[in-house]
N, C-alpha and C. Protein backbone atom coordinates (compact mmCIF):
# COMPACT_ATOMS: atom_id res chain seq x y z
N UNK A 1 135.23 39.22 97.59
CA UNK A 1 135.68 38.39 98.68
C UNK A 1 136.74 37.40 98.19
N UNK A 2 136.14 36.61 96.80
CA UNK A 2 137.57 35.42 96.81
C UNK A 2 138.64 36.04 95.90
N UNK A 3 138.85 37.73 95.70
CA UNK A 3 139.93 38.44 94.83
C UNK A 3 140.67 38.30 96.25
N UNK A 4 140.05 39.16 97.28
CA UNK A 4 140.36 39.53 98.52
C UNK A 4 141.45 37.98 99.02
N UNK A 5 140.75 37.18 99.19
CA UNK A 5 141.56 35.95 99.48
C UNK A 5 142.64 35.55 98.88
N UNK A 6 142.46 35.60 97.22
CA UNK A 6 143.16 35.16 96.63
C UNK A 6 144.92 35.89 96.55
N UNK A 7 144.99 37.78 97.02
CA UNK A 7 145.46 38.80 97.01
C UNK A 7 145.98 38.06 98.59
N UNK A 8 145.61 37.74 99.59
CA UNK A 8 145.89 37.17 100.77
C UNK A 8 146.79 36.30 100.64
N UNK A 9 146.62 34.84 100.14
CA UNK A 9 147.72 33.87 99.90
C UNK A 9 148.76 34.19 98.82
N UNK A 10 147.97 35.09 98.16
CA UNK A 10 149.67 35.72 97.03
C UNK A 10 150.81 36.02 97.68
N UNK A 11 150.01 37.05 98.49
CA UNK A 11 150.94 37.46 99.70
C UNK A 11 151.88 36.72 100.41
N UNK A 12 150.88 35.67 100.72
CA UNK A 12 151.93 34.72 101.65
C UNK A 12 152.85 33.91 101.21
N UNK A 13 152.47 33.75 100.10
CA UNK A 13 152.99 32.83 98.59
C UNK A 13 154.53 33.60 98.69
N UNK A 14 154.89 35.20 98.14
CA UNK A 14 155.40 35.76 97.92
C UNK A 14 156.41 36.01 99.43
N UNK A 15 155.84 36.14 100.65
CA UNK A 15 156.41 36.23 101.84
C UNK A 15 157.23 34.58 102.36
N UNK A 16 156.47 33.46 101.99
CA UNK A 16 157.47 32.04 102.15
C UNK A 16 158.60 31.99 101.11
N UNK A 17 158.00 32.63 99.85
CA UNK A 17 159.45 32.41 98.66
C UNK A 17 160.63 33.27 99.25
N UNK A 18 160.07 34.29 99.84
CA UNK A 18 160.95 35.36 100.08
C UNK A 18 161.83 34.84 101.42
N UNK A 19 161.37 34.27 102.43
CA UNK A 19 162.22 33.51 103.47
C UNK A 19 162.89 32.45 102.83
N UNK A 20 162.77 31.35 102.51
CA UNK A 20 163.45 30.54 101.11
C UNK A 20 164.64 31.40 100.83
N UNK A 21 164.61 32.05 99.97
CA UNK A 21 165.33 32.50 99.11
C UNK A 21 166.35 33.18 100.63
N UNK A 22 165.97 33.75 101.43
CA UNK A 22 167.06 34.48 102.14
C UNK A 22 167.98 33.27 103.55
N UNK A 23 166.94 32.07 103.69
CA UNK A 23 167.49 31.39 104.57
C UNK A 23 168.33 30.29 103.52
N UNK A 24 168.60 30.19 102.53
CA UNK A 24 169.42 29.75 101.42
C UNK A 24 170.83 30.59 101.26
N UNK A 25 170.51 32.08 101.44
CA UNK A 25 171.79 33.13 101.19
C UNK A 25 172.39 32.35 102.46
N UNK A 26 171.56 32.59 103.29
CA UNK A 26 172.14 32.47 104.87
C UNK A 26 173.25 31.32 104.76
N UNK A 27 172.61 30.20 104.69
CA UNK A 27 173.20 28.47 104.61
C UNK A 27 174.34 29.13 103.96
N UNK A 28 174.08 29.48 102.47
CA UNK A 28 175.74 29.53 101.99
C UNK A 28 176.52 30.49 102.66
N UNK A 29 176.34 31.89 103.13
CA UNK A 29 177.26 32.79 104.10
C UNK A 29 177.68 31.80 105.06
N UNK A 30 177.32 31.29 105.86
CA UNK A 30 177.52 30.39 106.55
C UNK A 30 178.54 28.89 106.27
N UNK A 31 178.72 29.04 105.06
CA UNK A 31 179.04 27.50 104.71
C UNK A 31 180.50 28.07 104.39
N UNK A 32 180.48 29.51 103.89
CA UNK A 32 181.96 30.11 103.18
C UNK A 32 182.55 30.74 104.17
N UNK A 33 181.71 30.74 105.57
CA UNK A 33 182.49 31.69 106.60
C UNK A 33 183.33 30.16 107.38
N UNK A 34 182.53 28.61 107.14
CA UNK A 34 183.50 27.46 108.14
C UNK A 34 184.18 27.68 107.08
N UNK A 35 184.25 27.28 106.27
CA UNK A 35 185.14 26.84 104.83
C UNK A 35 186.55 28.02 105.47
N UNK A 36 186.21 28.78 105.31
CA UNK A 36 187.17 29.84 105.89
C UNK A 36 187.98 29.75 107.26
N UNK A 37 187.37 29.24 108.08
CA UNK A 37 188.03 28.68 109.35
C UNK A 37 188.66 27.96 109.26
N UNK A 38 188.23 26.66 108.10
CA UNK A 38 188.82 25.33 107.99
C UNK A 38 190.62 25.61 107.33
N UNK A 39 190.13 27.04 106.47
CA UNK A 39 191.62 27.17 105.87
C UNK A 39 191.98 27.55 106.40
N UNK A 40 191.83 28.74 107.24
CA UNK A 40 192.46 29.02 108.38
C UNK A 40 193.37 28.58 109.01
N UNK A 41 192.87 27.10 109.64
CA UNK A 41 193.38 26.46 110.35
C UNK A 41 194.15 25.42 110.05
N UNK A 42 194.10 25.35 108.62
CA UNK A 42 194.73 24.26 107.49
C UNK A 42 196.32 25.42 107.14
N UNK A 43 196.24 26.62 107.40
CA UNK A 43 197.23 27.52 106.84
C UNK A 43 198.11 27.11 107.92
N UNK A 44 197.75 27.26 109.20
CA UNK A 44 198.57 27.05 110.57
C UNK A 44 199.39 25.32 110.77
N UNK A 45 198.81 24.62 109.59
CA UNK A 45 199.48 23.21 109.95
C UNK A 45 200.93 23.36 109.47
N UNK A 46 202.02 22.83 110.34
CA UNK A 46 203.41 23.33 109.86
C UNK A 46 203.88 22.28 109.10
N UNK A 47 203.42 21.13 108.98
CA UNK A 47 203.86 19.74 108.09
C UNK A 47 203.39 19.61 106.62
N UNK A 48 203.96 19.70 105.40
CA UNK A 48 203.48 19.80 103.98
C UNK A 48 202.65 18.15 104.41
N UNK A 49 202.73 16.92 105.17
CA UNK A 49 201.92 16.04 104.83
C UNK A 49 201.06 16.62 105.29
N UNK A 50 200.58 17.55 106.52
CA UNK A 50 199.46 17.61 107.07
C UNK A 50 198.36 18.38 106.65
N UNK A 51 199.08 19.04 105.18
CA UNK A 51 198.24 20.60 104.47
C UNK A 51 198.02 19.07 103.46
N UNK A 52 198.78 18.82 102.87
CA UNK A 52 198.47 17.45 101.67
C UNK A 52 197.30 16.35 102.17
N UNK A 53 196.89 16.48 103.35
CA UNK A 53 195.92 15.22 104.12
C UNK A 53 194.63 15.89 103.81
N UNK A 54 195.03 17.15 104.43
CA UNK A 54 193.66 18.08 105.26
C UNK A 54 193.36 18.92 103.14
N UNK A 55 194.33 18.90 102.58
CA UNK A 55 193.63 19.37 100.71
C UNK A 55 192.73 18.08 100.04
N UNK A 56 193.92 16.88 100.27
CA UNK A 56 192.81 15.98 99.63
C UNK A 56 191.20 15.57 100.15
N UNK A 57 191.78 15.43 101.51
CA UNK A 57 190.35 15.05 102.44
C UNK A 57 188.96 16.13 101.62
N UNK A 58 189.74 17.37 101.56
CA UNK A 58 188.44 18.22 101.39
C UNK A 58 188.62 18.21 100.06
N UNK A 59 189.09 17.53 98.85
CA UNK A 59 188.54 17.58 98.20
C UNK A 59 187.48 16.07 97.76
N UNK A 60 187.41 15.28 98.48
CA UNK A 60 186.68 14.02 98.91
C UNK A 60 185.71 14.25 99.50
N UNK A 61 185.04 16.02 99.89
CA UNK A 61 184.10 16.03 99.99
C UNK A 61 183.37 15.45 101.24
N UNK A 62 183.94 15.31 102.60
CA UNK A 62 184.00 14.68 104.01
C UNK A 62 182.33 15.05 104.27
N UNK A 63 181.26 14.88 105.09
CA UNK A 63 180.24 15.57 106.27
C UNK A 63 181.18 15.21 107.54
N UNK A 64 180.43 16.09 108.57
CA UNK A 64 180.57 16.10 109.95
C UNK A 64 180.46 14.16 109.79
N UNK A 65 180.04 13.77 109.56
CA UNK A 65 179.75 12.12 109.64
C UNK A 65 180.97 11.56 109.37
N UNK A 66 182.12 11.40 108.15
CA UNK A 66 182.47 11.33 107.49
C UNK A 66 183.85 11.38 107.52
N UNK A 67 183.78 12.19 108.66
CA UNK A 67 185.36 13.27 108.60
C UNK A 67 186.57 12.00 109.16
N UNK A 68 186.14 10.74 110.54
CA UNK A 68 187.15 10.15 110.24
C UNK A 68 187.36 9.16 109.25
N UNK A 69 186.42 8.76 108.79
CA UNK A 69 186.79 7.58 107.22
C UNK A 69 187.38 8.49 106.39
N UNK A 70 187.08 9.24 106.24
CA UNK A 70 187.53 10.08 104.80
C UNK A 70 188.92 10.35 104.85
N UNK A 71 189.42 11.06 106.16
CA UNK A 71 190.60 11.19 106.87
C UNK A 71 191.38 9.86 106.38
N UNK A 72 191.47 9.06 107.30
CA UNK A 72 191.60 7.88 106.79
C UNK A 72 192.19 6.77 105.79
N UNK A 73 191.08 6.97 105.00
CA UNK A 73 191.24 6.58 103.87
C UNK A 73 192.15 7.63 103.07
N UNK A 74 191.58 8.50 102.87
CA UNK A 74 192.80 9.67 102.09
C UNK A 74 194.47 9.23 102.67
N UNK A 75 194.14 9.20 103.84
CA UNK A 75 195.90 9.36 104.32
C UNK A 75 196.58 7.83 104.01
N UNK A 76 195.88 6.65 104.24
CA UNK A 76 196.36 5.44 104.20
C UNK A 76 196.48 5.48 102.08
N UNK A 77 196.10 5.87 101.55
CA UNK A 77 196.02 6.51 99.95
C UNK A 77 197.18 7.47 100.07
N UNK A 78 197.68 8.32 100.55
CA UNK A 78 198.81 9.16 100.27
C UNK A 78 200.13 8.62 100.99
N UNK A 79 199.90 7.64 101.74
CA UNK A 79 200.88 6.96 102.19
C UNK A 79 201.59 5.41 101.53
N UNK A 80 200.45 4.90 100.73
CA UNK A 80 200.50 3.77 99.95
C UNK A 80 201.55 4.64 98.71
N UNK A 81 200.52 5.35 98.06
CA UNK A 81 201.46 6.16 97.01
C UNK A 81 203.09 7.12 97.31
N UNK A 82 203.10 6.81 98.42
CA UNK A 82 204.64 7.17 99.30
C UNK A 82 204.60 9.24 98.89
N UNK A 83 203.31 9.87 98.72
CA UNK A 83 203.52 11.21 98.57
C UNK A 83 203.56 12.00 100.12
N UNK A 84 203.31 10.80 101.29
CA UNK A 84 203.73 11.18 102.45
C UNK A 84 204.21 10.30 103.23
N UNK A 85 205.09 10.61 104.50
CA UNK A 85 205.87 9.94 105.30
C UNK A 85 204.47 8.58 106.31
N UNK A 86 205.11 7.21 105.68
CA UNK A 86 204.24 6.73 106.73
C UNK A 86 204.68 6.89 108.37
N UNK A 87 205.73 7.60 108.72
CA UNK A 87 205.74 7.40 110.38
C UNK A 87 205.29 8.40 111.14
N UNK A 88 204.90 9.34 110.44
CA UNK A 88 204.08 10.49 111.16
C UNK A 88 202.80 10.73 110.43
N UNK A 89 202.42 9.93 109.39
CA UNK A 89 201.33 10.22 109.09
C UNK A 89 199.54 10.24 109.56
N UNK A 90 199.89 9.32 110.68
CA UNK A 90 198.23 9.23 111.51
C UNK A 90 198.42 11.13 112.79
N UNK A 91 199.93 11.11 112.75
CA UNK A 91 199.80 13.03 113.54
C UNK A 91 199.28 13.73 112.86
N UNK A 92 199.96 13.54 111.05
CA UNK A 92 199.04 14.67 110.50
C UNK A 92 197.94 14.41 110.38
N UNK A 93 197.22 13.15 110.08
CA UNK A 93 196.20 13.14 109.75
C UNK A 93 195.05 13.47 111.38
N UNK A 94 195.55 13.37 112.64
CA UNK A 94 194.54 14.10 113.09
C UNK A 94 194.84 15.44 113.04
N UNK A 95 196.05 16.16 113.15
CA UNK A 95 196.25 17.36 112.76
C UNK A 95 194.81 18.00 111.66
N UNK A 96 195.28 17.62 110.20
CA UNK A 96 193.96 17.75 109.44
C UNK A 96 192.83 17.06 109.70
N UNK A 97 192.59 16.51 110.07
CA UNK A 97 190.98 16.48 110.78
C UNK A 97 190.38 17.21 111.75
N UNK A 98 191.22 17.96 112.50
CA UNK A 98 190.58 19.21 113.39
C UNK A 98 190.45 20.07 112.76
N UNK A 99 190.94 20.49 111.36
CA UNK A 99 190.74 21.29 110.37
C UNK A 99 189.78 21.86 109.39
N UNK A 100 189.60 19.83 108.96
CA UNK A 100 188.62 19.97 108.40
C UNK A 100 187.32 19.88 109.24
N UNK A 101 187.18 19.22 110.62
CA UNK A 101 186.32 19.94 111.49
C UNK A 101 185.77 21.09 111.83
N UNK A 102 186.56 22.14 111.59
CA UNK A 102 186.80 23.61 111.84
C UNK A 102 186.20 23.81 110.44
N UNK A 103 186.13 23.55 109.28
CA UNK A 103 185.40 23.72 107.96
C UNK A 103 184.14 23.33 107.73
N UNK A 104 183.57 22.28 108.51
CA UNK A 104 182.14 22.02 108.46
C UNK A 104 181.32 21.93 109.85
N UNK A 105 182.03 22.40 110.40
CA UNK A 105 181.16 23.43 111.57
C UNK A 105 179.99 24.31 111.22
């Protein structure tokens, strides 16, 4: 009887690791298919500031939370350092923020 049991929760032991392990694949398929949208839609920006906003932003590592400070801050940072135009730079920068929206979707 308690082999019997014990052969029971192995089981289940072995059946929760096994969801784990596949709803983890999932998260990341999922994480490389926005990531993919985000470039996507980062390829389509026609302004070198607005691909330069929407590269650094993501490499600053934004959440859905995040996305307008990070924005933001990155762009008021690439504009201080004069590596982009300050008079169009808040266009690109929502430009790349629908982008990087489109990436952590």
């Amino acid at each position: 009887m308690f082999v019997d049991a014990w052969k029971g929760s192995l089981h289940m032991s072995t059946l929760k690791g096994t969801m784990l392990v596949l709803a983890i694949i999932g998260a990341a398929g999922a994480a490389r298919a926005d990531r993919a949208a985000g470039e996507a839609c980062a390829g389509q920006l026609t302004t070198p500031d607005a691909k330069a906003i929407y590269a650094a932003s993501m490499a600053a590592g934004p959440t859905k939370e995040t996305i307008e400070s990070t924005v933001g801050r990155v762009t008021r940072e690439l504009v201080d350092s004069k590596k982009i135009a300050w008079d169009v730079a808040r266009d690109n920068g929502v430009a790349a923020a629908i982008c990087i929206t489109a990436a952590l979707e």
